[in-house]
Protein backbone atom coordinates (compact mmCIF):
# COMPACT_ATOMS: atom_id res chain seq x y z
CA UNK A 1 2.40 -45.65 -14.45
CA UNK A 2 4.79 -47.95 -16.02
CA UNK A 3 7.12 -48.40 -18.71
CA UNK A 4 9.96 -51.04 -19.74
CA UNK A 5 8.46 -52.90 -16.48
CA UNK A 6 9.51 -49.51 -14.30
CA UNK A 7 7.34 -47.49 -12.36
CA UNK A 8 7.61 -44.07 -13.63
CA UNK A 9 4.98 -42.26 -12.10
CA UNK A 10 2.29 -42.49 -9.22
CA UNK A 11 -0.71 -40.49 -10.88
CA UNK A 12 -3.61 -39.35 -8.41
CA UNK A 13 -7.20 -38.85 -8.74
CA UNK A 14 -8.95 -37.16 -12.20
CA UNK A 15 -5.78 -38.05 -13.96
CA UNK A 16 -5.87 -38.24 -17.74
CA UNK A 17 -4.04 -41.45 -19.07
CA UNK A 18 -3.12 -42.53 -22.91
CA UNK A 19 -3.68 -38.82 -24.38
CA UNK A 20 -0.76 -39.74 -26.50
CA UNK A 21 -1.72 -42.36 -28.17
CA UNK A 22 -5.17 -40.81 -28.57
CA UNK A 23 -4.43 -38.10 -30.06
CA UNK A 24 -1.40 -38.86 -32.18
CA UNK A 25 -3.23 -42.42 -32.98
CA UNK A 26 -0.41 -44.29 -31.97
CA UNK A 27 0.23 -47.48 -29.70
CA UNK A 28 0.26 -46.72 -25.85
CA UNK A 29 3.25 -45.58 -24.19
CA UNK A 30 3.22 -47.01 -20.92
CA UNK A 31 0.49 -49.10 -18.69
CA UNK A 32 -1.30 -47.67 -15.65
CA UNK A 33 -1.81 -50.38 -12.71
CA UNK A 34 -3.65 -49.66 -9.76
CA UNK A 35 -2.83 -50.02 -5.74
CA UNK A 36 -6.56 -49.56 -4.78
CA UNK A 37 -10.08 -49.23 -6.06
CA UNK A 38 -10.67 -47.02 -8.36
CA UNK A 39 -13.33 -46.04 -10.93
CA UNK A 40 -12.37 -45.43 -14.67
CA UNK A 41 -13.65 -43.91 -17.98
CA UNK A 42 -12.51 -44.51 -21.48
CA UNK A 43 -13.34 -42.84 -24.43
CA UNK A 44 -13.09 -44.83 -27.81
CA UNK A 45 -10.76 -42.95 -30.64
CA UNK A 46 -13.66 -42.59 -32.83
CA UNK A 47 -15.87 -41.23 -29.82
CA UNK A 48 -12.81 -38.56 -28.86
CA UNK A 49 -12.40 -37.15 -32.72
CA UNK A 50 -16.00 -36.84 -33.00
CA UNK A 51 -15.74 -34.68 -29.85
CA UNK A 52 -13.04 -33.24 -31.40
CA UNK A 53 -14.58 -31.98 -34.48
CA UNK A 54 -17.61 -30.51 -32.48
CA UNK A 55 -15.80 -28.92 -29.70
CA UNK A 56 -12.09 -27.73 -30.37
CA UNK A 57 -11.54 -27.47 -26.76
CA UNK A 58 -11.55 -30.93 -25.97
CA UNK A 59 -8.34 -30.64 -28.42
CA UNK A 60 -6.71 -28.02 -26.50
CA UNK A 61 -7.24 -29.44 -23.36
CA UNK A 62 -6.05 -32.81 -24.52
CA UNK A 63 -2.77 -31.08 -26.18
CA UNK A 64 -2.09 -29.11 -23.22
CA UNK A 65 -2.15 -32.30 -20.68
CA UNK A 66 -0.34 -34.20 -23.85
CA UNK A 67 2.56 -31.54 -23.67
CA UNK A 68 2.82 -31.66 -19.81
CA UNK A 69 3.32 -35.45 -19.91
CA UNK A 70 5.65 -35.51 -22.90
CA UNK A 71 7.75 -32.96 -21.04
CA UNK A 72 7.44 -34.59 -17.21
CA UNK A 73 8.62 -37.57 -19.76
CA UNK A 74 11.30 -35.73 -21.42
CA UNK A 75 12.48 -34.65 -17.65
CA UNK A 76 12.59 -38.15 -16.43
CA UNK A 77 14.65 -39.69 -18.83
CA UNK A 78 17.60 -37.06 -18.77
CA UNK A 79 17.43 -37.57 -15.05
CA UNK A 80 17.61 -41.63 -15.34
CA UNK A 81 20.64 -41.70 -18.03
């Protein structure tokens, strides 16, 4: 993953990317480029809140993940300054 043109994190298989701007329907934080292959799925906002509505743990899940990035984020930049 990458952010201000600087790799902050190598991310592995069935990781979630852009919960955050999902969810708090806001631009993307950071881009994802890929050193191999690798198959994809993306779920359109209107698609997730519909999922939202119907199942609230698609929420939870999402807000738990959400948390875990903002804080591995959170980590990283006190570490960098």
């Amino acid at each position: 993953m990458e952010a201000n043109g600087q790799v902050v994190a190598t991310i592995g298989p069935e990781s979630v990317v852009g919960e955050i701007a999902l969810v708090k329907e806001t631009p993307r934080t950071a881009s994802v480029r890929a050193k191999s292959y690798l198959a994809t799925a993306s779920v359109p906002s209107d698609t997730f809140h519909t999922l939202v509505a119907h199942f609230p743990g698609v929420k939870e899940a999402m807000d738990d993940i959400m948390s875990r990035h903002l804080a591995a984020d959170s980590i990283r930049e006190s570490v960098s300054q």
